[in-house]
C-alpha atoms as a PDB file:
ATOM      1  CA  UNK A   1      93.890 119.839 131.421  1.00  0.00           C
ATOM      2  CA  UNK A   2      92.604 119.290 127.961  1.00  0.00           C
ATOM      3  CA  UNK A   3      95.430 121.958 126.587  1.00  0.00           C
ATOM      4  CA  UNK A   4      98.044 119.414 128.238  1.00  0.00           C
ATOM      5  CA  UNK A   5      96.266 116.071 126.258  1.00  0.00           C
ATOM      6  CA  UNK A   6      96.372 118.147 122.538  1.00  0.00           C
ATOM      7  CA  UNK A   7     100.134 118.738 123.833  1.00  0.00           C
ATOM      8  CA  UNK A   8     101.105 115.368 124.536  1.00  0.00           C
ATOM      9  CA  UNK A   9      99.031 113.679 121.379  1.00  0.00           C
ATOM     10  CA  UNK A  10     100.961 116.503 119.082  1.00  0.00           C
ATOM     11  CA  UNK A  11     104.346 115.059 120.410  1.00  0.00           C
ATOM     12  CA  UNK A  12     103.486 111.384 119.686  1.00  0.00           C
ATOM     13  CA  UNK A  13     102.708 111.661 115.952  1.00  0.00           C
ATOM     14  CA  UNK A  14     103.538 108.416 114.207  1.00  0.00           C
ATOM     15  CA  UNK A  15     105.321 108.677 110.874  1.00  0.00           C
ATOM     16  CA  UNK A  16     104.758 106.074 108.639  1.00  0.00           C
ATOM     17  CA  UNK A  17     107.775 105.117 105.811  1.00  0.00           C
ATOM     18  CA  UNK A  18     105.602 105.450 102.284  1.00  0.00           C
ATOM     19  CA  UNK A  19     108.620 104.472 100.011  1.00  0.00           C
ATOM     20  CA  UNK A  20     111.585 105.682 100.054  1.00  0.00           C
ATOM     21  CA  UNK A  21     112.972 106.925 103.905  1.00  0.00           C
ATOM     22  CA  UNK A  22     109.744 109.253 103.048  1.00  0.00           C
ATOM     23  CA  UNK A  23     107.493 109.525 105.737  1.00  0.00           C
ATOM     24  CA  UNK A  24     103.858 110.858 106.783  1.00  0.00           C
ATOM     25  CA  UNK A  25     101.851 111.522 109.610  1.00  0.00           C
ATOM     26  CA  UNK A  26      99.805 108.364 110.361  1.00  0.00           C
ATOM     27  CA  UNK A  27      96.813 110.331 111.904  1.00  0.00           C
ATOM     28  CA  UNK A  28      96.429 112.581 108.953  1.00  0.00           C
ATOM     29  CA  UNK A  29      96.017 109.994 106.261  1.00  0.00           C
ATOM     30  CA  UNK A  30      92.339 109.535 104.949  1.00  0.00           C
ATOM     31  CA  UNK A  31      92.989 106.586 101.861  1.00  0.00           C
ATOM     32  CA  UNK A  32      95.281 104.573 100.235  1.00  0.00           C
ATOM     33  CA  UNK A  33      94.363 104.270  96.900  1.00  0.00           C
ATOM     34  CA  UNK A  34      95.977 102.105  94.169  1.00  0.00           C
ATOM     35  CA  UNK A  35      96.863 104.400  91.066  1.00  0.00           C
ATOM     36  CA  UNK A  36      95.776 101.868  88.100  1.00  0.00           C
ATOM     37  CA  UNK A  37      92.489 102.876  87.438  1.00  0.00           C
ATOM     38  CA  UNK A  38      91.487 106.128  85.252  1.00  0.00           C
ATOM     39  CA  UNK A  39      89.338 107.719  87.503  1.00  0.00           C
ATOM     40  CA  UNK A  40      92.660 108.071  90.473  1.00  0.00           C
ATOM     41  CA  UNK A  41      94.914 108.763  87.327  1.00  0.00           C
ATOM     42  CA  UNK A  42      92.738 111.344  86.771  1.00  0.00           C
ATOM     43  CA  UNK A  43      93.040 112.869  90.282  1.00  0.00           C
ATOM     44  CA  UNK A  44      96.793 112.304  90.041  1.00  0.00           C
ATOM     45  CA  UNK A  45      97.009 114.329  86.953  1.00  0.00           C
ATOM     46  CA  UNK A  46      94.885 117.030  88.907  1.00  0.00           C
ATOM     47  CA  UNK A  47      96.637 116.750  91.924  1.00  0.00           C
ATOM     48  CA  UNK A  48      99.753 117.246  89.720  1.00  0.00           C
ATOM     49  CA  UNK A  49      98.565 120.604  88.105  1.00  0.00           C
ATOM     50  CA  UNK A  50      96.723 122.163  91.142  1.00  0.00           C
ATOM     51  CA  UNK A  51     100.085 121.497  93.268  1.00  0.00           C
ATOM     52  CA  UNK A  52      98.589 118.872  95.526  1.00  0.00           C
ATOM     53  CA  UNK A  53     100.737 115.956  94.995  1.00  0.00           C
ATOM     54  CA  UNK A  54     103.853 115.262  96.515  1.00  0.00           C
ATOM     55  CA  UNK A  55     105.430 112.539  94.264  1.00  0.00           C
ATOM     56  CA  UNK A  56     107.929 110.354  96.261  1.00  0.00           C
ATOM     57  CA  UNK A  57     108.482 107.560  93.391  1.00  0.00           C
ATOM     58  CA  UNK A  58     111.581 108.153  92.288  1.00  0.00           C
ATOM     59  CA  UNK A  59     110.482 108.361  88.449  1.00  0.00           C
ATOM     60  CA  UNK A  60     109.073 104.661  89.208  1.00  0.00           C
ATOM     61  CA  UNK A  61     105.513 103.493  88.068  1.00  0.00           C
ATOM     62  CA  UNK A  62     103.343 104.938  90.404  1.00  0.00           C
ATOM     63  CA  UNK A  63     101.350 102.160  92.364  1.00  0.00           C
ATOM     64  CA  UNK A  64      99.867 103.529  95.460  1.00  0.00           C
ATOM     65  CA  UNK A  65      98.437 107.608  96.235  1.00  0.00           C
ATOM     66  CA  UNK A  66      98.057 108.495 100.244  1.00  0.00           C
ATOM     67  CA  UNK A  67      95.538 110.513 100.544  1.00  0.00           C
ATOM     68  CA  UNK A  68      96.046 113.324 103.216  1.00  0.00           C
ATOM     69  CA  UNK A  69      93.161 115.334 105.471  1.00  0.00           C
ATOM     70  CA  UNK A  70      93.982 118.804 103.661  1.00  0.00           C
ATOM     71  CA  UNK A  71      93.834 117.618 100.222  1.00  0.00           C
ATOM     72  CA  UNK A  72      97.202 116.871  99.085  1.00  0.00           C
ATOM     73  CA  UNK A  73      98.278 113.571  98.084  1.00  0.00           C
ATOM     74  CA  UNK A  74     101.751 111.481  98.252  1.00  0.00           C
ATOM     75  CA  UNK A  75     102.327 109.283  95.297  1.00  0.00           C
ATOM     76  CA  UNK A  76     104.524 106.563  95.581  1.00  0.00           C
ATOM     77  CA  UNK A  77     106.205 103.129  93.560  1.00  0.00           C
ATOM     78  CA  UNK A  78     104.792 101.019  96.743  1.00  0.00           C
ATOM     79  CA  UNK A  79     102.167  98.397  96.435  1.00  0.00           C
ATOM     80  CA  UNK A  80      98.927  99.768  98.224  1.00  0.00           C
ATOM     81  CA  UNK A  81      99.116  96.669 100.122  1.00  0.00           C
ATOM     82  CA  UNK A  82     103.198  97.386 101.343  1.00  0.00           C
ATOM     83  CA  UNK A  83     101.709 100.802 102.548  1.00  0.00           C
ATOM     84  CA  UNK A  84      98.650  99.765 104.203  1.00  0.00           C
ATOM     85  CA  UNK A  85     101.172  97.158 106.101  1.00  0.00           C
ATOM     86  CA  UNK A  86     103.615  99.879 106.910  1.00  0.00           C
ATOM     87  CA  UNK A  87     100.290 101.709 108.695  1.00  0.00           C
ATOM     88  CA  UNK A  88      99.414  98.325 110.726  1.00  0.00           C
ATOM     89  CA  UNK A  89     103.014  98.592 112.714  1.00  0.00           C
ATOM     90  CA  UNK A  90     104.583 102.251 111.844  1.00  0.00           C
ATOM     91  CA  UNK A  91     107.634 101.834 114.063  1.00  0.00           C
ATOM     92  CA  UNK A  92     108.636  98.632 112.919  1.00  0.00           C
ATOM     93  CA  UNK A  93     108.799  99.649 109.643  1.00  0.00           C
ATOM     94  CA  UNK A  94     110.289 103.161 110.140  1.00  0.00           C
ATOM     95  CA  UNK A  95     113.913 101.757 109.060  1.00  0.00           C
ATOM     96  CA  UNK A  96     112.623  99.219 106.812  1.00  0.00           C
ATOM     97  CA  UNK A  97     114.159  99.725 102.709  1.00  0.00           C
ATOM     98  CA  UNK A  98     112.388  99.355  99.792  1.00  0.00           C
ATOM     99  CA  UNK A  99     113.451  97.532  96.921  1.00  0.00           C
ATOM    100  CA  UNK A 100     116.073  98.411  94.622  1.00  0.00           C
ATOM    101  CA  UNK A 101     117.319 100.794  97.452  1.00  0.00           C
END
């Protein structure tokens, strides 16, 4: 009985649109961190070199890092507060654009 639960929570992961028709899995995110400050520059720079971040801004200033369970990171040109939206109601905004798309 509990194998059938894990099955049927595996097939209704939500995705959640983190700029640009890219997407992650809502359960797996730990932060949302907004990328102005040195110290989460710093990480990004790390994440950048150790092959943890997954950068999905376009070549836009970064404004927002997910932070994932495993360690890796998605950076993207979305306000932290247009991402932590996007969480609130991921299937309304699974079609939504982003600006200057």
């Amino acid at each position: 009985m509990v194998r059938q639960e894990s099955e049927a929570s595996v097939g209704k992961n939500e995705m959640v649109n983190v700029g640009a028709q890219n997407y992650v899995v809502a359960h797996r995110v730990v932060a949302i961190l907004a990328s102005n400050t040195a110290p989460i520059r710093r990480v990004i720079r790390e994440g950048k070199d150790s092959g943890k971040l997954l950068d999905v801004s376009q070549h836009r200033e970064l404004r927002s890092v997910v932070v994932l369970d495993d360690g890796h990171m998605v950076a993207s040109f979305l306000p932290t507060t247009t991402v932590v939206r996007r969480f609130g109601d991921p299937t309304a905004t699974l079609e939504e654009s982003d600006p200057d798309e």
